[in-house]
Each structure stands twice: as structure tokens, then as C-alpha cells.
Protein backbone atom coordinates (compact mmCIF):
# COMPACT_ATOMS: atom_id res chain seq x y z
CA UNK A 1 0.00 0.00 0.00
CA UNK A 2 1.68 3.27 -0.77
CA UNK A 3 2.58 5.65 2.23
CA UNK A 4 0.65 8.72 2.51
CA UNK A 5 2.77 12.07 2.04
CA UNK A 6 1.93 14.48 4.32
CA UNK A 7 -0.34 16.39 1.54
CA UNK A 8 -2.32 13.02 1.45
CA UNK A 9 -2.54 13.43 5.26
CA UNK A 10 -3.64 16.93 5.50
CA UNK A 11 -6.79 15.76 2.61
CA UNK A 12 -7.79 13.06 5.03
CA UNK A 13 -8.01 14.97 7.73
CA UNK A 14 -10.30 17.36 5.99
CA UNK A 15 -12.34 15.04 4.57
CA UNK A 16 -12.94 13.48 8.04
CA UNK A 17 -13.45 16.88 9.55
CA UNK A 18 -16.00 17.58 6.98
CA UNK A 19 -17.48 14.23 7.71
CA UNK A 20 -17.79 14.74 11.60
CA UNK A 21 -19.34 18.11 11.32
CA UNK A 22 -21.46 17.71 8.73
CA UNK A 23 -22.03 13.74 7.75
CA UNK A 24 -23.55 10.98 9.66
CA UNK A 25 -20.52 9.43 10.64
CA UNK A 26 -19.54 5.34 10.20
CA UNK A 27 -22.58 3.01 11.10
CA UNK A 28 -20.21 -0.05 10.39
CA UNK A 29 -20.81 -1.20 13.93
CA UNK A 30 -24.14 -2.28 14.18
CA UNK A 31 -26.09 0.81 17.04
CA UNK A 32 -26.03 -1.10 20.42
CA UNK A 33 -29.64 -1.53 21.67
CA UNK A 34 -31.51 -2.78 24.61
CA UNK A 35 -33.51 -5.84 25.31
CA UNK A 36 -35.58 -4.33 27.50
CA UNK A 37 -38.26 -2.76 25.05
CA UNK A 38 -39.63 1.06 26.25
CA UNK A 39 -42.74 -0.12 27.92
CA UNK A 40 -43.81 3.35 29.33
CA UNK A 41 -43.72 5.62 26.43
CA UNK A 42 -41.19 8.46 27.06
CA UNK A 43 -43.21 12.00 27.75
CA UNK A 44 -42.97 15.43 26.13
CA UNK A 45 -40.40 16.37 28.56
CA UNK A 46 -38.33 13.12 28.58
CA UNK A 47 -37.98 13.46 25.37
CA UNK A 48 -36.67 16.76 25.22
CA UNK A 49 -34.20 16.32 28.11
CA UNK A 50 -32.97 12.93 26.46
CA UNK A 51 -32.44 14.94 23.03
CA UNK A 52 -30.60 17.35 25.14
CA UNK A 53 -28.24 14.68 26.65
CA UNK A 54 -27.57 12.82 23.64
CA UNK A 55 -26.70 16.29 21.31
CA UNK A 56 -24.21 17.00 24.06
CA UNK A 57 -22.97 13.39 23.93
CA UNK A 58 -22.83 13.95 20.00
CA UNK A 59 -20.79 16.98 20.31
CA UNK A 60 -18.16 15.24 22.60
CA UNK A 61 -17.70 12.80 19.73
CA UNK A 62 -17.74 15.81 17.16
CA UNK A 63 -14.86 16.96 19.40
CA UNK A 64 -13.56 13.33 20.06
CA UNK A 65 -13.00 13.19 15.86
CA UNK A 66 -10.94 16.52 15.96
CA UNK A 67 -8.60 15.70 18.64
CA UNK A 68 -7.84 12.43 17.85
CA UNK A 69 -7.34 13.79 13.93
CA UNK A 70 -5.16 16.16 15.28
CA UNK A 71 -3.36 14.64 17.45
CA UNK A 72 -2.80 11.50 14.58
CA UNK A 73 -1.77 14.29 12.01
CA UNK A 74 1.07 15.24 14.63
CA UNK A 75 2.40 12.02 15.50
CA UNK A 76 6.27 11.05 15.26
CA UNK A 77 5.67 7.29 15.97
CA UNK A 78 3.94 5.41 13.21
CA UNK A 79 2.22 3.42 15.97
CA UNK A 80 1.30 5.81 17.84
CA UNK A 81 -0.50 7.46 14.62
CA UNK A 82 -2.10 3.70 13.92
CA UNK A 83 -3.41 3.86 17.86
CA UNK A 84 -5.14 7.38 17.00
CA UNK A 85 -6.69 6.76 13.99
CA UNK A 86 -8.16 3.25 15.65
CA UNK A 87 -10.03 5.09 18.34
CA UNK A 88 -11.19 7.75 16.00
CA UNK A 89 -12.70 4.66 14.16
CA UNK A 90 -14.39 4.12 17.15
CA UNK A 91 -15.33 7.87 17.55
CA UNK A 92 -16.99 7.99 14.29
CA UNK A 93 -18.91 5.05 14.93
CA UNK A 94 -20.46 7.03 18.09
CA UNK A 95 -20.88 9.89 16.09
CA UNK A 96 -23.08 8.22 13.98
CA UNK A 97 -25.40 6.19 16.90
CA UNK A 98 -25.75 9.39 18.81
CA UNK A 99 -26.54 11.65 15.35
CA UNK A 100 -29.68 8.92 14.80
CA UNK A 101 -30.61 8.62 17.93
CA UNK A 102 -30.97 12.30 18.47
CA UNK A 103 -32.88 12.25 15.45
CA UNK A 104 -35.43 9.62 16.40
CA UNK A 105 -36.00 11.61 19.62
CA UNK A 106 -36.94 14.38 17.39
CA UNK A 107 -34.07 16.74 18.91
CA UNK A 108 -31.49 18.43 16.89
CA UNK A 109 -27.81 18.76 16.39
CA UNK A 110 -26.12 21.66 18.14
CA UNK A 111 -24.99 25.02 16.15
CA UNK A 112 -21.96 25.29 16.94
CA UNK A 113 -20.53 22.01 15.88
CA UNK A 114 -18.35 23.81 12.91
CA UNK A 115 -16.73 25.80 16.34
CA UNK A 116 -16.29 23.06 18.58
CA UNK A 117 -14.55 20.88 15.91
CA UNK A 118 -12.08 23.71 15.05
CA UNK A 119 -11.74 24.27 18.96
CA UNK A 120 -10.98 20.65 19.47
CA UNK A 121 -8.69 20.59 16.51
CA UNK A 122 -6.44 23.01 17.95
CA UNK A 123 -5.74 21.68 21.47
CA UNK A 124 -5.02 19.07 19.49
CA UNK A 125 -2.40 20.14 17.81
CA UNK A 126 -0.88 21.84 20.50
CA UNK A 127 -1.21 17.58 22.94
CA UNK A 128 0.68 16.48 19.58
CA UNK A 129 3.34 19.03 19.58
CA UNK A 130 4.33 18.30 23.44
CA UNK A 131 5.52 14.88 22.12
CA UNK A 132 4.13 11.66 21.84
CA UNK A 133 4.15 10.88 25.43
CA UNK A 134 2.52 13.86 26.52
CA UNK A 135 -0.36 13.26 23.26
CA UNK A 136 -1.02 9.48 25.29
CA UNK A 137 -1.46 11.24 28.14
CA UNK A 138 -3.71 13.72 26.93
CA UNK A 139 -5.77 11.21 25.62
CA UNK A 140 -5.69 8.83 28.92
CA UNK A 141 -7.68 12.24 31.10
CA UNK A 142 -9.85 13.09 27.92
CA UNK A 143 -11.12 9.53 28.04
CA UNK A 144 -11.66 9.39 32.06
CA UNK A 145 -13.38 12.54 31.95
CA UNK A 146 -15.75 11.26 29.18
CA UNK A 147 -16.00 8.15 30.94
CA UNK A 148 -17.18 10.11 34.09
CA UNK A 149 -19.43 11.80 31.97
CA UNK A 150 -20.95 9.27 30.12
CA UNK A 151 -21.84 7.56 33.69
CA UNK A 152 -23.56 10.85 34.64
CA UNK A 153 -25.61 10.59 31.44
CA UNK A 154 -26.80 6.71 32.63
CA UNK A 155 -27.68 8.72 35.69
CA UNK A 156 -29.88 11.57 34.04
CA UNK A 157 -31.17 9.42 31.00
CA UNK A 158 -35.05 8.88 31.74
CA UNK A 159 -35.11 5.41 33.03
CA UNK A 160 -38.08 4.31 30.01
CA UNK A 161 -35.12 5.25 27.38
CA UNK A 162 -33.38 2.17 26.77
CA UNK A 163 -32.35 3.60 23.34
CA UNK A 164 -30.06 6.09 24.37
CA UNK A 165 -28.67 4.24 27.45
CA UNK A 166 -27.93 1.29 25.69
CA UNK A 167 -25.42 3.33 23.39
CA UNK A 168 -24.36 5.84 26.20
CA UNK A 169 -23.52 2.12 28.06
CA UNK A 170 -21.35 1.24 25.22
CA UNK A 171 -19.62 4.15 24.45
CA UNK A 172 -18.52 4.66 27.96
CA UNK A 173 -17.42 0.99 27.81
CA UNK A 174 -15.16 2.03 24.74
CA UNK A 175 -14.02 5.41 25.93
CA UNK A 176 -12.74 3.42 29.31
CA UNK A 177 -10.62 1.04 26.27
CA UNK A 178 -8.84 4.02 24.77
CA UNK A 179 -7.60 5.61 28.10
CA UNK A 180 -6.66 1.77 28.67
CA UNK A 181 -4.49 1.67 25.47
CA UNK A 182 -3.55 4.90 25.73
CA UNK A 183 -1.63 4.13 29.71
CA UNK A 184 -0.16 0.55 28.03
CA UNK A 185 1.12 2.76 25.19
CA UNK A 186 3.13 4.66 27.43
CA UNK A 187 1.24 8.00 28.12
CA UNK A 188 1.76 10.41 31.25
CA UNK A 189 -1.52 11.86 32.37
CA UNK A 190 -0.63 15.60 32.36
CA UNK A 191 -0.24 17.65 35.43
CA UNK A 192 -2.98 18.85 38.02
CA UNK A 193 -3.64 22.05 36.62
CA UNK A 194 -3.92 20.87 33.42
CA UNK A 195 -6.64 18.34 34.24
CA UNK A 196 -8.57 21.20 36.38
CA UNK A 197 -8.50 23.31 33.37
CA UNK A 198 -9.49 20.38 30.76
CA UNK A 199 -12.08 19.85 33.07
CA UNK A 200 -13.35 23.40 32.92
CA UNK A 201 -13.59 23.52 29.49
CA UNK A 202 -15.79 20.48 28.65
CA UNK A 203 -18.02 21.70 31.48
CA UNK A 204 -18.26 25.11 29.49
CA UNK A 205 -18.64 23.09 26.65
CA UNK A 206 -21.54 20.66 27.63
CA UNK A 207 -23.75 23.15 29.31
CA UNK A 208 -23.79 25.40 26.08
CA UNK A 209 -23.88 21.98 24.32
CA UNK A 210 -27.49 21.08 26.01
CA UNK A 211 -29.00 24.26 24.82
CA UNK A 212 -27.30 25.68 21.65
């Protein structure tokens, strides 16, 4: 297969930008789902507060797609690069269950998904340029804070939604896998600050998320 040049590089990782923002994502994993059927029809307002939840979750994977594009783009080790552009995989899989299921609940996608992409590309760029080491790391607290996240969602998800906690269930089950990999591979979670203020920012980020 011939090696991409970094021209080659920079295409794909338009094209996949373009495809996070604005696609559907990858559907080439089958969307988990329940076998408990929703017995109790959800109401008005369940509905509405699950559409909520599960745009947010959709813009963390919007985000997930930049970061891990960047952050692949910047890569020394070929591995390392590989390892990225596996979880992103992954990413664009949830981008696509949470896109349709927001759908079905008759929500919609946020507005500012163009900005939080090119947000999320940028920090990025600047894990990737800290080294490899620090990039792993990066990755390792973005994945425990989603994780942590994600299990908040189980919490707030109307209990009669078994749609959208069947795929929050699994995508905290894979985001738990990539901060897994990430510590085998080698990373260094970053320093205390640095978590405080990466934890600031996706709070920012998912309360303007649940209403924009």
C-alpha cells in the first residue's frame, strides 16, 4: 500500500473533519440496543431532556473526531498514529449512533458544531506538539473525563429510554478502552492544573452543548 505524504494526510483529515461536522458518521458497527423494550412511552419532557443529553454526547464525539485527527496528524511514531486513527474509528462510529438517535427523539444537532470541531482541533495540535508521550497522556484524562461523563448521562437518561442508554452504556465501555491503550502505550496523564483546566472547558462546553 503506498505511504501517505503528508499532503495526502492533511486531505484526510479534511475530509474526516468535513465528515464529523457535517455527515452521519460510520454506522459499520451495528447501534447497540436494549432488550428491554420502552414499555412506558417516554413523555414530552423526557424526550426533550434525552435529546438534550444525547446532542451533548454527540458533540463530545464531534470533538472526540478533531482531537484524535489532530493529534494523529502530529504524531512522530507510526504506531502511535495507527493507535489514534483506531479510536477515532471508534469515535466515528459514536458519532453516527448518537446523530440517529438524536434524530429519532426528534431533537437536533447543536450550532456550533463547525466551532467546537475547530476548537478541538487546535488543542489538538498543541497535545501532539508536546511529544508523543505527553499526546497518550492527553488522551488517557480526555477519556476518564468522558467516561465520568458518560456515567452521569446513565444517571440523568429517563429510566423508560433504553435507546439512548444502551449506546451511552457502550460508548462509555469504549471510551474506558482508549484511556486503557492509551496508559499501556506509554502516556503520562498531564499535570494537576492541566486536568482542572481540561475539566473546565468540557463543562463550558456541555452546558452550552445542552442548549445551543
Amino acid at each position: 500500500m503506498r505511504q501517505l505524504t503528508p499532503l495526502d494526510r492533511l486531505l484526510v483529515t479534511a475530509s474526516t473533519g468535513a465528515s464529523a461536522v457535517f455527515g452521519t458518521g460510520s454506522d459499520g458497527r451495528p447501534r447497540p440496543t436494549s432488550h428491554d423494550a420502552e414499555a412506558v412511552p417516554l413523555s414530552a419532557h423526557e424526550r426533550r431532556e434525552a435529546g438534550a443529553l444525547m446532542r451533548v454526547n454527540h458533540v463530545g464525539e464531534v470533538c472526540a473526531q478533531a482531537l484524535y485527527a489532530a493529534q494523529a496528524l502530529t504524531a512522530r511514531d507510526p504506531t502511535l498514529r495507527e493507535h489514534h486513527e483506531r479510536a477515532a474509528r471508534d469515535e466515528m462510529q459514536h458519532l453516527a449512533w448518537t446523530r440517529s438517535r438524536v434524530a429519532e427523539l426528534g431533537g437536533r444537532l447543536s450550532l456550533l458544531n463547525p466551532l467546537w470541531y475547530a476548537g478541538s482541533f487546535g488543542i489538538g495540535l498543541m497535545a501532539g506538539r508536546l511529544g508523543d508521550r505527553a499526546s497518550l497522556g492527553f488522551v488517557i484524562e480526555t477519556e476518564k473525563q468522558v467516561e465520568q461523563h458518560l456515567a452521569s448521562h446513565l444517571q440523568r437518561l429517563p429510566p423508560g429510554d433504553t435507546a439512548s442508554r444502551a449506546i451511552v452504556d457502550q460508548m462509555r465501555q469504549d471510551e474506558a478502552r482508549h484511556a486503557r491503550e492509551a496508559e499501556e502505550a506509554g502516556g503520562v496523564r498531564p499535570p494537576l492544573p492541566v486536568r482542572w483546566l481540561m475539566r473546565a472547558a468540557a463543562k463550558a462546553m456541555t452546558t452550552t452543548a445542552h442548549y445551543l
